[in-house]
PDB file of N, CA and C in Angstrom:
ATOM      1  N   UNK A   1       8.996  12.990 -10.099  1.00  0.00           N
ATOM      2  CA  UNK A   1       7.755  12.849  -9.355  1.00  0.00           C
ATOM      3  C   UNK A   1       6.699  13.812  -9.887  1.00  0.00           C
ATOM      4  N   UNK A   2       6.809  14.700 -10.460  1.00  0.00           N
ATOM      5  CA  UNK A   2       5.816  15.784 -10.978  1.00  0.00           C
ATOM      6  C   UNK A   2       5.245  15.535 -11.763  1.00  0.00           C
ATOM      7  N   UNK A   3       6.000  14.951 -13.279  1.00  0.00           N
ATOM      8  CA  UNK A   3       5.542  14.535 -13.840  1.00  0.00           C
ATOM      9  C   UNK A   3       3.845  12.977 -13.743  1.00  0.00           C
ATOM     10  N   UNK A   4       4.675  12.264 -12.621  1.00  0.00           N
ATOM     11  CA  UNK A   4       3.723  11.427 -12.228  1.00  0.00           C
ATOM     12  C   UNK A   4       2.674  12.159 -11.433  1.00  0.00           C
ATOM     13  N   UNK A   5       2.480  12.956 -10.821  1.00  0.00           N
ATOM     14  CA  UNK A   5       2.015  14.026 -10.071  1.00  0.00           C
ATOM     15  C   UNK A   5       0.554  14.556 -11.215  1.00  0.00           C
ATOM     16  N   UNK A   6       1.326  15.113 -12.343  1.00  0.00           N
ATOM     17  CA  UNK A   6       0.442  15.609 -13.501  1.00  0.00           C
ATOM     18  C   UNK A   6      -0.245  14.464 -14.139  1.00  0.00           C
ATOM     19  N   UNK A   7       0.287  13.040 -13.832  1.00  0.00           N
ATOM     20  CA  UNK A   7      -0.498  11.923 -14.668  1.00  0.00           C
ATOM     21  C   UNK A   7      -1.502  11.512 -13.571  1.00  0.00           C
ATOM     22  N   UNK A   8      -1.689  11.402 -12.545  1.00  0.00           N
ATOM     23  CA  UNK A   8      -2.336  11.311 -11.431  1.00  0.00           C
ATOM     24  C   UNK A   8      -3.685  12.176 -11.806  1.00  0.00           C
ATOM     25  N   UNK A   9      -3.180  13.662 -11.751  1.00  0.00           N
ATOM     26  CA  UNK A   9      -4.030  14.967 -11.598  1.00  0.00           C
ATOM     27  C   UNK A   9      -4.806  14.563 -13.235  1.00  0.00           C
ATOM     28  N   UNK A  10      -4.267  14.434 -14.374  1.00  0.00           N
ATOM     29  CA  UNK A  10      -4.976  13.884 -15.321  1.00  0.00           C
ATOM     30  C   UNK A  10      -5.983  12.874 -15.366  1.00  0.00           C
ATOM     31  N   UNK A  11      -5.610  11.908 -14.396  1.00  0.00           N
ATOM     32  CA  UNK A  11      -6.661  10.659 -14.668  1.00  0.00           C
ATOM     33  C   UNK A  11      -8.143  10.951 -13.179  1.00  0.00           C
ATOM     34  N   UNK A  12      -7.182  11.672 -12.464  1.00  0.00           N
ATOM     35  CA  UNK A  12      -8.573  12.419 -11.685  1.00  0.00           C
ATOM     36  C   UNK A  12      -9.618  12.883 -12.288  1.00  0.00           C
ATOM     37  N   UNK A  13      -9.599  14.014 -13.209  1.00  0.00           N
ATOM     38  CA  UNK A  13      -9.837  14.766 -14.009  1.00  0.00           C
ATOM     39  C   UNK A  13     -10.920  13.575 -15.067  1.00  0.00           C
ATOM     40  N   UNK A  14     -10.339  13.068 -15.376  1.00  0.00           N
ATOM     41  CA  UNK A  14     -10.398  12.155 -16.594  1.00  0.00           C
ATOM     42  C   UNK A  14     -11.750  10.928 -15.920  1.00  0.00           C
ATOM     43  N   UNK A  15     -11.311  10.280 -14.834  1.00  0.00           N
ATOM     44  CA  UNK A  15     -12.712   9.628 -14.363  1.00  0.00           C
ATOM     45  C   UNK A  15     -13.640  10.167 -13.817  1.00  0.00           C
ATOM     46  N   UNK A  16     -13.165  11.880 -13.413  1.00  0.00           N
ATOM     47  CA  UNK A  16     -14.076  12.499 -12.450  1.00  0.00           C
ATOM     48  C   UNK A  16     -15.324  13.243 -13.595  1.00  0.00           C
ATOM     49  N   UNK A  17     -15.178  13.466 -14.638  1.00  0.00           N
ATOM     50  CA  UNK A  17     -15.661  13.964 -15.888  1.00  0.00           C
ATOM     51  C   UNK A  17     -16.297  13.084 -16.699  1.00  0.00           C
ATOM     52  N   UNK A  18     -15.719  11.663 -16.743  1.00  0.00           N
ATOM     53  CA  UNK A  18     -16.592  10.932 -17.433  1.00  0.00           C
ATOM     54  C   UNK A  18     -18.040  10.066 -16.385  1.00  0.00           C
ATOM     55  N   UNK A  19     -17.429  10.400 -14.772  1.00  0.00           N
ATOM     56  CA  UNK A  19     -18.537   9.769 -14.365  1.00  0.00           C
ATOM     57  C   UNK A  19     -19.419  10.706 -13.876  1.00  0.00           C
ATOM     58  N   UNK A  20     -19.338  11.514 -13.761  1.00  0.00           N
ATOM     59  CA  UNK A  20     -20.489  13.077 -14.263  1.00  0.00           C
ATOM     60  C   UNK A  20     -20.879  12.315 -15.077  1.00  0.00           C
ATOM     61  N   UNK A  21     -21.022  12.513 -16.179  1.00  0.00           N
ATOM     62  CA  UNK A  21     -21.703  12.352 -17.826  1.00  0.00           C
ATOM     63  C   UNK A  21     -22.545  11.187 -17.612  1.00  0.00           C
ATOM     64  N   UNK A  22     -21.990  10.102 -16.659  1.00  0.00           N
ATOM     65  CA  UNK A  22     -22.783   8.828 -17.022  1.00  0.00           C
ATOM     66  C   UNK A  22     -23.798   8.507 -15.631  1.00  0.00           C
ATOM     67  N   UNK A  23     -22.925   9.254 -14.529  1.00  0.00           N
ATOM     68  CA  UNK A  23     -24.469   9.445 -13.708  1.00  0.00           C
ATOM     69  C   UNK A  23     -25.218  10.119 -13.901  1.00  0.00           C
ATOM     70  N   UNK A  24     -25.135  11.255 -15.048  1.00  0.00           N
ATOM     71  CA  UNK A  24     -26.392  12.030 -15.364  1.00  0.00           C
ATOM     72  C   UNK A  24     -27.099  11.425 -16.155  1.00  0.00           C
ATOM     73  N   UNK A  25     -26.611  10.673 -17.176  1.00  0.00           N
ATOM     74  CA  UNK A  25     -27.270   9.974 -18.362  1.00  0.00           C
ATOM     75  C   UNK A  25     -28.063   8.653 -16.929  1.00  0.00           C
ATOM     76  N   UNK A  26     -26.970   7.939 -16.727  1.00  0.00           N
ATOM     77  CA  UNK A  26     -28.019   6.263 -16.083  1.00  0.00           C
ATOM     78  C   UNK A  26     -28.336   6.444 -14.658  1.00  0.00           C
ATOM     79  N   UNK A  27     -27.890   7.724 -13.691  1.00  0.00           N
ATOM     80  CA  UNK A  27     -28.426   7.574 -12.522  1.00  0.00           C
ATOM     81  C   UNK A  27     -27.323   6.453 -11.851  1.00  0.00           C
ATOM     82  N   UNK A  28     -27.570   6.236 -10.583  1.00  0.00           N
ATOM     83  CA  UNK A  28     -26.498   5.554  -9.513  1.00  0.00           C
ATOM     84  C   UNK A  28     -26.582   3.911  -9.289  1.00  0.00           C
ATOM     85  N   UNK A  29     -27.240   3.418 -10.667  1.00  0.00           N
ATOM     86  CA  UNK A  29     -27.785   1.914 -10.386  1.00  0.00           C
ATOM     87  C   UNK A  29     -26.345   0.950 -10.966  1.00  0.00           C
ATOM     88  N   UNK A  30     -25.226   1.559 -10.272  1.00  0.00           N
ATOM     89  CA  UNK A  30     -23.622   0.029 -10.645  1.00  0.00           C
ATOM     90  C   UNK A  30     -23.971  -0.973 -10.674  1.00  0.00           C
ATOM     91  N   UNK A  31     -24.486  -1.260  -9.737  1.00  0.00           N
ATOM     92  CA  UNK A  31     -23.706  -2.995  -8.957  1.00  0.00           C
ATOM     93  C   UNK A  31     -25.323  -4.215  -9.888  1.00  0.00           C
ATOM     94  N   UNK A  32     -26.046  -3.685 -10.339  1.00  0.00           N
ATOM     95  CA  UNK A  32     -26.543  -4.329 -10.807  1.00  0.00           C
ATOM     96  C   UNK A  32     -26.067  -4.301 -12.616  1.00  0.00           C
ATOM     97  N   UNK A  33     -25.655  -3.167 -13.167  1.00  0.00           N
ATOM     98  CA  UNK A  33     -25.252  -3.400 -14.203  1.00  0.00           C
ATOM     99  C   UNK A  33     -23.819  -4.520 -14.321  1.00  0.00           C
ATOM    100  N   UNK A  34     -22.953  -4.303 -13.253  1.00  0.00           N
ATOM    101  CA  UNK A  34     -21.671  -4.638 -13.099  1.00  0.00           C
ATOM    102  C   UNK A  34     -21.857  -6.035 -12.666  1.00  0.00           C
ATOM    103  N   UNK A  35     -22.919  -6.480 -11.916  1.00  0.00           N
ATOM    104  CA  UNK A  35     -22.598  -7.794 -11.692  1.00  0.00           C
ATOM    105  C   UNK A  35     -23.487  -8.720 -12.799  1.00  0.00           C
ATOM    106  N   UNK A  36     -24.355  -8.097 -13.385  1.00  0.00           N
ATOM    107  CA  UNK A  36     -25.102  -8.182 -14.550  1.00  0.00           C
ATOM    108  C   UNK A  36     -24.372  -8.737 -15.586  1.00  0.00           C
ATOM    109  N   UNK A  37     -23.615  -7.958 -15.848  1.00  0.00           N
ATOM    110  CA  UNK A  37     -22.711  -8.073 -16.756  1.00  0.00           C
ATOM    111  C   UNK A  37     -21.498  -9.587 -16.461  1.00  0.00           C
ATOM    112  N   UNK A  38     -21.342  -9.212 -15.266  1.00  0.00           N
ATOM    113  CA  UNK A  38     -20.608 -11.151 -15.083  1.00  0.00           C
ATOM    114  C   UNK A  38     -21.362 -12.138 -15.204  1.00  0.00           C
ATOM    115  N   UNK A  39     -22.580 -12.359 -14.759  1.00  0.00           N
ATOM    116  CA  UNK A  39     -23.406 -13.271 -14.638  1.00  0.00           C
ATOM    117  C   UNK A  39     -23.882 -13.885 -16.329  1.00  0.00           C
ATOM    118  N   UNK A  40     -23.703 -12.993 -17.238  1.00  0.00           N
ATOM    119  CA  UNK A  40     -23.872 -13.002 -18.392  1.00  0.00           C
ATOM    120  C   UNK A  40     -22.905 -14.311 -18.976  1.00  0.00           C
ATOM    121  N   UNK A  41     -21.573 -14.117 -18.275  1.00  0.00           N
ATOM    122  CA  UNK A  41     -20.440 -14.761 -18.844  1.00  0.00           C
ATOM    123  C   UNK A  41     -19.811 -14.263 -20.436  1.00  0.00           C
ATOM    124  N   UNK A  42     -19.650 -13.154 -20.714  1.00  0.00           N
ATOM    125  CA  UNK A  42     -19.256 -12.773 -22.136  1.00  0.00           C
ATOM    126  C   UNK A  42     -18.306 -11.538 -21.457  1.00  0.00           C
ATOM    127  N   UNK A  43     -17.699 -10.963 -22.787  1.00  0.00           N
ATOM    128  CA  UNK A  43     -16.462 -10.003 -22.370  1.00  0.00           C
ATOM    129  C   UNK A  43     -16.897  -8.810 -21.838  1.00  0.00           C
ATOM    130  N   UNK A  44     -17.929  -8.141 -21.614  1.00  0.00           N
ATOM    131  CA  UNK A  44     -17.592  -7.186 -20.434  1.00  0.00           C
ATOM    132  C   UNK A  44     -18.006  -7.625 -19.064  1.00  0.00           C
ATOM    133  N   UNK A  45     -18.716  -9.164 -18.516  1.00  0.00           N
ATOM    134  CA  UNK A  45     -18.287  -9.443 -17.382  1.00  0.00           C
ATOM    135  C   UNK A  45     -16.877  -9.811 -17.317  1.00  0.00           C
ATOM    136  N   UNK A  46     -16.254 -10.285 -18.170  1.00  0.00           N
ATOM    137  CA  UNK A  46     -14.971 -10.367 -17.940  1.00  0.00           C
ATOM    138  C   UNK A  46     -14.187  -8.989 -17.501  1.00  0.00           C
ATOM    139  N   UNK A  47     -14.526  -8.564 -18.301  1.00  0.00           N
ATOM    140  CA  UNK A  47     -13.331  -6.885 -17.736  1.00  0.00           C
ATOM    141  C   UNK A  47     -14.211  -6.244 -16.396  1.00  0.00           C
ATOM    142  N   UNK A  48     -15.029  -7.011 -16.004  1.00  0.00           N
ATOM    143  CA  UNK A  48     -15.719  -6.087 -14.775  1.00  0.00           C
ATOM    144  C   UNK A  48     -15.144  -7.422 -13.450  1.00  0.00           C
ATOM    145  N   UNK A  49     -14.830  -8.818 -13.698  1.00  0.00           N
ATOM    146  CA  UNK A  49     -14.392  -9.511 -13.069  1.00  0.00           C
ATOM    147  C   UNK A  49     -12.275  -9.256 -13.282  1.00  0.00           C
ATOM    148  N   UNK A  50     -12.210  -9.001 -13.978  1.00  0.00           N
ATOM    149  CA  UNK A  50     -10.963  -8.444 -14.178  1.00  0.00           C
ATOM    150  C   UNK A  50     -10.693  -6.737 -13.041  1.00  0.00           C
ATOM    151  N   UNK A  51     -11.652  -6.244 -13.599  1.00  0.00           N
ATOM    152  CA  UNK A  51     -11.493  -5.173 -12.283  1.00  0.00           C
ATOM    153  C   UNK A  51     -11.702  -4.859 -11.334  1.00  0.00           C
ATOM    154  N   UNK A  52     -12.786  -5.921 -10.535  1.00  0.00           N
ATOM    155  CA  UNK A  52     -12.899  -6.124  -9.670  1.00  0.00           C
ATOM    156  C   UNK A  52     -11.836  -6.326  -8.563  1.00  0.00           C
ATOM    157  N   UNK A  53     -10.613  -7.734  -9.261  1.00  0.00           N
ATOM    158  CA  UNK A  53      -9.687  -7.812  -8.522  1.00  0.00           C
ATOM    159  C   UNK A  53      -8.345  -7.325  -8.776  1.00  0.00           C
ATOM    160  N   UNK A  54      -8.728  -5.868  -9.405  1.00  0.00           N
ATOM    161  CA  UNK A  54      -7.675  -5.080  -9.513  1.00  0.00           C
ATOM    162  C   UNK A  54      -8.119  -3.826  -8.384  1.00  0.00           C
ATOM    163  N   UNK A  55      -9.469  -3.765  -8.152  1.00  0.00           N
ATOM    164  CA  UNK A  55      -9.662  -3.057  -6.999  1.00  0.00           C
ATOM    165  C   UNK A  55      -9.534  -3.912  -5.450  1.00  0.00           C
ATOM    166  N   UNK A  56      -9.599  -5.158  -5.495  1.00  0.00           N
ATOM    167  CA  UNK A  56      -9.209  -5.859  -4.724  1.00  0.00           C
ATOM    168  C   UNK A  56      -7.772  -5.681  -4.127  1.00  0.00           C
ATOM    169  N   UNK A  57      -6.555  -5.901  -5.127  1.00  0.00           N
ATOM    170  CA  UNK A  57      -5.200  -5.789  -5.050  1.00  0.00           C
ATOM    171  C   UNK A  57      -5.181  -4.283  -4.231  1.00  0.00           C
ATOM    172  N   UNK A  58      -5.664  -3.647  -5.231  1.00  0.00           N
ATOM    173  CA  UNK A  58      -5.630  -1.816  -4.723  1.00  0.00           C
ATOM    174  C   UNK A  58      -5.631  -2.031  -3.053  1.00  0.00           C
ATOM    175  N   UNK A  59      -7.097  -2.153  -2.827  1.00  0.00           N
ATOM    176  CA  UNK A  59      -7.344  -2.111  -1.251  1.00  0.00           C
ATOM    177  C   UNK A  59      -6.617  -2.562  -0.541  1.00  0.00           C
ATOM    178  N   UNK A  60      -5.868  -4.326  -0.639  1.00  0.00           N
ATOM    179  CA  UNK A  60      -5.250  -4.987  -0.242  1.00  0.00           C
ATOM    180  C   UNK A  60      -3.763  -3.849   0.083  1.00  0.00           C
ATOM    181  N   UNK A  61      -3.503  -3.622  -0.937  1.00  0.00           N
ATOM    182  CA  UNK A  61      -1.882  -2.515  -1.090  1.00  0.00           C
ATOM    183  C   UNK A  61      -1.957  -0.919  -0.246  1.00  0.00           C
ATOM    184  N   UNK A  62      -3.111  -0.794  -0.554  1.00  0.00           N
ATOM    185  CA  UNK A  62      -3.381   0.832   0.269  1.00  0.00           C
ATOM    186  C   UNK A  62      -3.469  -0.092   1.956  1.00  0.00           C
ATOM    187  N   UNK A  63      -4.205  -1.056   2.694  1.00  0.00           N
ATOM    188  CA  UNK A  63      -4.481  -1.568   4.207  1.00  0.00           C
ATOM    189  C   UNK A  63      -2.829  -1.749   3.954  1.00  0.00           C
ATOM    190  N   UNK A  64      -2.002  -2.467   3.510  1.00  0.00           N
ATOM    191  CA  UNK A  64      -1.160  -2.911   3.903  1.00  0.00           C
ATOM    192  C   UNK A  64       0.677  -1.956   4.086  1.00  0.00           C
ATOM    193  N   UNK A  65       0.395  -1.051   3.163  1.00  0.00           N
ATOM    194  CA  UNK A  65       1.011  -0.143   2.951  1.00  0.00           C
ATOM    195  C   UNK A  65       0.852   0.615   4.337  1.00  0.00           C
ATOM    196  N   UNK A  66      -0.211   0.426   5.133  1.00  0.00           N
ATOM    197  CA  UNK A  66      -0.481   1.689   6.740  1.00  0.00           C
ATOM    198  C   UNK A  66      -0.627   0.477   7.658  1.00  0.00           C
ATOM    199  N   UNK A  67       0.035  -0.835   7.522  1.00  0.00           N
ATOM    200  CA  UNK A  67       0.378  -1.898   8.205  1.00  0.00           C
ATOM    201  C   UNK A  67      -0.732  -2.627   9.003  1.00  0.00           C
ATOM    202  N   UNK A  68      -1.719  -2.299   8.256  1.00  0.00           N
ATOM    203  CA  UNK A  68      -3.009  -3.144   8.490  1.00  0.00           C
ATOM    204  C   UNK A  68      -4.066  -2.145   9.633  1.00  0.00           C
ATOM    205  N   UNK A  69      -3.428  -1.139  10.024  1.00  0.00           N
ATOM    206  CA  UNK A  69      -4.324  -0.283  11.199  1.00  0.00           C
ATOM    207  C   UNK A  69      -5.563   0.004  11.038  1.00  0.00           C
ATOM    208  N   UNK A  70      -6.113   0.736  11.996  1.00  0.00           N
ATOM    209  CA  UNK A  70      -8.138   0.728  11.446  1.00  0.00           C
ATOM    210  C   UNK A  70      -7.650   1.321  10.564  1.00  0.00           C
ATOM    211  N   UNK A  71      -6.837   3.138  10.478  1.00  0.00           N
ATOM    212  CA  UNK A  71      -7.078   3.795   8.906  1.00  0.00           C
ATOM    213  C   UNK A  71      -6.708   3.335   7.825  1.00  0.00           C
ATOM    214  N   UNK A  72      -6.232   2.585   8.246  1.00  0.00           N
ATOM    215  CA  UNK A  72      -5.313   1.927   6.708  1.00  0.00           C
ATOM    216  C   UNK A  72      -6.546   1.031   6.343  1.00  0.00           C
ATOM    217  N   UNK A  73      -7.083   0.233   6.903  1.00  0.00           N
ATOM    218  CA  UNK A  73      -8.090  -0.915   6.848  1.00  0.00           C
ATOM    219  C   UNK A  73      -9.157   0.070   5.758  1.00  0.00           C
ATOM    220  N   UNK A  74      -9.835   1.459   6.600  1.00  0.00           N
ATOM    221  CA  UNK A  74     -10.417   1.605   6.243  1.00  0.00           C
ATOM    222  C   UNK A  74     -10.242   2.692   4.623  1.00  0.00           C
ATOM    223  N   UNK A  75      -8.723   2.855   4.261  1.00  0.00           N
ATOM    224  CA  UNK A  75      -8.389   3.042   3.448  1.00  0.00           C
ATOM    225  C   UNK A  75      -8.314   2.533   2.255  1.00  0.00           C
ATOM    226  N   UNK A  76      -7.838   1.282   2.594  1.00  0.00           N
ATOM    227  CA  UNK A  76      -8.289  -0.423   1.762  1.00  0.00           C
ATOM    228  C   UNK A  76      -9.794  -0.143   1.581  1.00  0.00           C
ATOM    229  N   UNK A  77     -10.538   0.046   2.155  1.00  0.00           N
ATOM    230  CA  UNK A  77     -12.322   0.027   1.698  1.00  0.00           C
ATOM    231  C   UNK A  77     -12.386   1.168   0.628  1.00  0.00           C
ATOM    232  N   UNK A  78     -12.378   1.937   0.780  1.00  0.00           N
ATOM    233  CA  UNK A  78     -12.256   3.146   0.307  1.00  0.00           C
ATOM    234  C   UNK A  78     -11.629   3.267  -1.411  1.00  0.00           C
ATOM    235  N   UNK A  79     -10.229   2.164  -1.199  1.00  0.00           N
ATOM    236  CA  UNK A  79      -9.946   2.325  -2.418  1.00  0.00           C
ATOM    237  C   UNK A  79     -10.528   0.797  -3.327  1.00  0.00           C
ATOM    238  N   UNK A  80     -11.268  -0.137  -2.627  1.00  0.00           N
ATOM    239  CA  UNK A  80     -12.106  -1.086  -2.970  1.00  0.00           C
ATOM    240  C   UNK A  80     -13.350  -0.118  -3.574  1.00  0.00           C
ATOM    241  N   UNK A  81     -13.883   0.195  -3.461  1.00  0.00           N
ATOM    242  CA  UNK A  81     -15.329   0.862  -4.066  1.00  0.00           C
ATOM    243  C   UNK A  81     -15.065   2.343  -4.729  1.00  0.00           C
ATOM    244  N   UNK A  82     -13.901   3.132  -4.252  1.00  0.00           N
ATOM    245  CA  UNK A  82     -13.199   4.125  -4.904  1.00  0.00           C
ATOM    246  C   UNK A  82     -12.781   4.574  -6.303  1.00  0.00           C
ATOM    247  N   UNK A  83     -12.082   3.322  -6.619  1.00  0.00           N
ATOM    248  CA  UNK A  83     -11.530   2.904  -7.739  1.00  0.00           C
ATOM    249  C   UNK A  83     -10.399   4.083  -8.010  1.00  0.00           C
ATOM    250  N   UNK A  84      -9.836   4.115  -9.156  1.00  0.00           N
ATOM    251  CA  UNK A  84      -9.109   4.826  -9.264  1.00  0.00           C
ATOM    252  C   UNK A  84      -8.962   6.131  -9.049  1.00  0.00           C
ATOM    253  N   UNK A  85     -10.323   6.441  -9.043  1.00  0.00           N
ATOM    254  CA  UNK A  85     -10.840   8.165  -8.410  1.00  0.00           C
ATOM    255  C   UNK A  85     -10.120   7.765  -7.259  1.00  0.00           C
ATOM    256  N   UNK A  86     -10.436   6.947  -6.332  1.00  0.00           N
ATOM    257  CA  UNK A  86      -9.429   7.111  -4.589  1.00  0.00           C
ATOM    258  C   UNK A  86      -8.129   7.033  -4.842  1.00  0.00           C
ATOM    259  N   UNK A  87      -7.756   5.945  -5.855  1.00  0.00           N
ATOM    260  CA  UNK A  87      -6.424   5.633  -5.783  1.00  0.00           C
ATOM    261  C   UNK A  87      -5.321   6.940  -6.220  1.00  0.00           C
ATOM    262  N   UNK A  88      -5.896   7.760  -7.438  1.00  0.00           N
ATOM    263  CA  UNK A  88      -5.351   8.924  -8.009  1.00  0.00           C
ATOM    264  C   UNK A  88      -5.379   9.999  -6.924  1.00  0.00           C
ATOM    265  N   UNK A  89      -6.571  10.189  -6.268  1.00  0.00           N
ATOM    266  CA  UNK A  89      -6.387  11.169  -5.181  1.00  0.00           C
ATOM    267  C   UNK A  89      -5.193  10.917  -3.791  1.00  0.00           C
ATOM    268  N   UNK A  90      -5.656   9.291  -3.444  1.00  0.00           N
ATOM    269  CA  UNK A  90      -4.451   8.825  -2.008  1.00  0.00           C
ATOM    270  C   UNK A  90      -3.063   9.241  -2.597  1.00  0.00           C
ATOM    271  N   UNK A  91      -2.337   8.668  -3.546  1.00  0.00           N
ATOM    272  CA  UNK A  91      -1.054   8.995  -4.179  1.00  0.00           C
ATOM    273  C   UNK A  91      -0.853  10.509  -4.377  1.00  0.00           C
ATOM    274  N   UNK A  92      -1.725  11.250  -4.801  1.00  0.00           N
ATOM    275  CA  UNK A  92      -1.641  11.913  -5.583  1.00  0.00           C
ATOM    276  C   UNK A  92      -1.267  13.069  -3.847  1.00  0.00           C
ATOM    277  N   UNK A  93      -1.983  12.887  -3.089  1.00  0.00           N
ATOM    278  CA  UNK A  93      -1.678  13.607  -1.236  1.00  0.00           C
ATOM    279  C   UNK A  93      -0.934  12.872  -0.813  1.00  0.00           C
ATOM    280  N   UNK A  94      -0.573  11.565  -0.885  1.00  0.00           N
ATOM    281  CA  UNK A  94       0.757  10.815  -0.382  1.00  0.00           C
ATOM    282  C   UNK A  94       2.245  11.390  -1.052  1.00  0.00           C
ATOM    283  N   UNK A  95       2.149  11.424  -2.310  1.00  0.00           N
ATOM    284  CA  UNK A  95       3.244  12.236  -2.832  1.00  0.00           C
ATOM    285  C   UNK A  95       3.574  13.493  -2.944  1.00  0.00           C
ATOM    286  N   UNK A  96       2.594  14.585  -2.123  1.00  0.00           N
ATOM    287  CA  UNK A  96       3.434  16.038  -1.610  1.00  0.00           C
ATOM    288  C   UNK A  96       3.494  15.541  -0.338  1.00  0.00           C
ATOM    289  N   UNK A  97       3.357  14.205   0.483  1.00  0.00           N
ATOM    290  CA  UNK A  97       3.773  14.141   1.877  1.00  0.00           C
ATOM    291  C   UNK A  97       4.494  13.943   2.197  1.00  0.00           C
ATOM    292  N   UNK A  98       5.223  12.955   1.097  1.00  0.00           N
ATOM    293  CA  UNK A  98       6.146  12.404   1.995  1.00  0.00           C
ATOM    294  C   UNK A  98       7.641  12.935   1.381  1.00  0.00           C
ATOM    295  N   UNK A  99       8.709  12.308   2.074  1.00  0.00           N
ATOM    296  CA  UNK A  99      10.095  13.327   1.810  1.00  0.00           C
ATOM    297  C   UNK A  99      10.931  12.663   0.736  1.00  0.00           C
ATOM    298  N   UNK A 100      10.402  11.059   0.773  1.00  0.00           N
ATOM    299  CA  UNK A 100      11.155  10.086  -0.014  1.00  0.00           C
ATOM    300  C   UNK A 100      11.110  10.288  -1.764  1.00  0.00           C
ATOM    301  N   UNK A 101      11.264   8.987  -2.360  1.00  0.00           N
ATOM    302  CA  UNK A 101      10.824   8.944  -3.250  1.00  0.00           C
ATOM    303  C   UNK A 101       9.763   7.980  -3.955  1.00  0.00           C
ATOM    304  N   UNK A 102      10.495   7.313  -4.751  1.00  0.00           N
ATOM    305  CA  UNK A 102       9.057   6.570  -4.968  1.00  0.00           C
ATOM    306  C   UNK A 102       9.011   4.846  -3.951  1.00  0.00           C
ATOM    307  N   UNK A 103      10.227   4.435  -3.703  1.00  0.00           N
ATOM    308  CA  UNK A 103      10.277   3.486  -2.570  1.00  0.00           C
ATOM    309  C   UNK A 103       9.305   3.987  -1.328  1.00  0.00           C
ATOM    310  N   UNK A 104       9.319   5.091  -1.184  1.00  0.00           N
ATOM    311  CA  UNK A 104       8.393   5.425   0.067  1.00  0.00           C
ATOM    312  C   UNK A 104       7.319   5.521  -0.309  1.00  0.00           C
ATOM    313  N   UNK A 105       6.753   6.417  -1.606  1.00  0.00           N
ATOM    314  CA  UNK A 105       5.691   6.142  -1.987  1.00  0.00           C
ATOM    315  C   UNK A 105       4.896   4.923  -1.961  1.00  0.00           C
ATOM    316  N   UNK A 106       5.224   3.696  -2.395  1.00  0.00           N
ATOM    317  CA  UNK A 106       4.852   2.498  -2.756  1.00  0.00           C
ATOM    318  C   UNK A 106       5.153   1.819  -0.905  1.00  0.00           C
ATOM    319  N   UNK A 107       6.199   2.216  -0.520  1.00  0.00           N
ATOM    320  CA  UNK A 107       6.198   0.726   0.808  1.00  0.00           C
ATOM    321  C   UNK A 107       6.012   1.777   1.749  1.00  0.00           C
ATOM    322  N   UNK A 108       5.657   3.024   2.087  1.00  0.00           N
ATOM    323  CA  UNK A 108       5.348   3.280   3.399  1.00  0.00           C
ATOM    324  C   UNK A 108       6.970   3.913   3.921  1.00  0.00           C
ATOM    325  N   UNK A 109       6.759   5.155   4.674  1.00  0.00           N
ATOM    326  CA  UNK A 109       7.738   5.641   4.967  1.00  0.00           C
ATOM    327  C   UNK A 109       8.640   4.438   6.216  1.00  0.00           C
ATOM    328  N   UNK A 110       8.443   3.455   6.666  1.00  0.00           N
ATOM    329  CA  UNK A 110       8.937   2.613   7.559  1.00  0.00           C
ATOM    330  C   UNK A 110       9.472   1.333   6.845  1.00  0.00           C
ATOM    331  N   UNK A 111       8.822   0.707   5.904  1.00  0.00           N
ATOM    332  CA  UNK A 111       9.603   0.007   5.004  1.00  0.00           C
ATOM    333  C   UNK A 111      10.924   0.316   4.131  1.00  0.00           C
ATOM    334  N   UNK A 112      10.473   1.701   3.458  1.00  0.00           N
ATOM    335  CA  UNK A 112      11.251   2.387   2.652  1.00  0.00           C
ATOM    336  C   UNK A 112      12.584   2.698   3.957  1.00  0.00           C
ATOM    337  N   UNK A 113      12.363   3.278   4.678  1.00  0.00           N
ATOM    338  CA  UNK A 113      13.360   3.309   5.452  1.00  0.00           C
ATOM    339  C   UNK A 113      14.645   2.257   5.408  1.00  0.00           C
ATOM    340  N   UNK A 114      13.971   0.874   6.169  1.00  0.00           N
ATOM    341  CA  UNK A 114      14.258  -0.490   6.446  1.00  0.00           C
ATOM    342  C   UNK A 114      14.864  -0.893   5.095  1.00  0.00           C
ATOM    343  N   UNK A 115      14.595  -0.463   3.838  1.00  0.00           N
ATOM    344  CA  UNK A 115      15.457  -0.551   2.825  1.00  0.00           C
ATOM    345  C   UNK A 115      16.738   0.025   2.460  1.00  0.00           C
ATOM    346  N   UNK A 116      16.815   1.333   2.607  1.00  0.00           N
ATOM    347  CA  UNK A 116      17.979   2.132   2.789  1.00  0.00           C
ATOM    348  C   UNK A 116      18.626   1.907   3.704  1.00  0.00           C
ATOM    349  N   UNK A 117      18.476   0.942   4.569  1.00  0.00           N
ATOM    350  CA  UNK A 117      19.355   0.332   6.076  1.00  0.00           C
ATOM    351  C   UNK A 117      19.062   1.665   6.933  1.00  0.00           C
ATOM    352  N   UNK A 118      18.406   1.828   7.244  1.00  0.00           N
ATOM    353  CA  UNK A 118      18.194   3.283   8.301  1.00  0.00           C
ATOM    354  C   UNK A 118      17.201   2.514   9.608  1.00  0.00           C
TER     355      UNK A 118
END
């Protein structure tokens, strides 16, 4: 787990540094470059429609993982517009929380349970 721990803490690091650099350079204007870029129909709307519903899945997995509750719901939002900056940080405090391993990590200390027959 540490190791994943340090790959986590790396890619924090790693998007938190490059998006410094590029909100200083272009300022806070995304959603028009990003949907810009689909509307175009060529390959970087593709990888921005490609990641879109990989932040989709994300959100979907973080709400469902806290069994759909408001925090979880609003956890799912969070890691929808978050992106991997949320996702590296949620894991990254989910995994000094919890006691399990990575079954708990991924399904929630009540699933993970329900797996081990407990």
């Amino acid at each position: 787990m540490s190791k994943f721990r340090v790959f986590l803490a790396v890619l924090w690091i790693a998007i938190a540094g490059y998006t410094a650099v590029v909100v200083a350079t272009h300022g806070l204007n995304l959603l028009p470059v990003f949907f810009g870029d689909m509307t175009r129909m060529a390959w970087p709307g593709q990888f921005n429609l490609d990641f879109m519903c990989m932040l989709l899945l994300s959100g979907l997995w973080v709400s469902w993982r806290h069994h759909f509750c408001a925090a979880g719901l609003l956890l799912g939002v969070l890691a929808v517009f978050g992106g991997a900056f949320f996702l590296s940080t949620y894991l990254l405090v989910i995994s000094h929380r919890l006691s399990g391993g990575m079954a708990e990590l991924l399904l929630g200390k009540t699933r993970a349970a329900r797996l081990d027959g407990n």
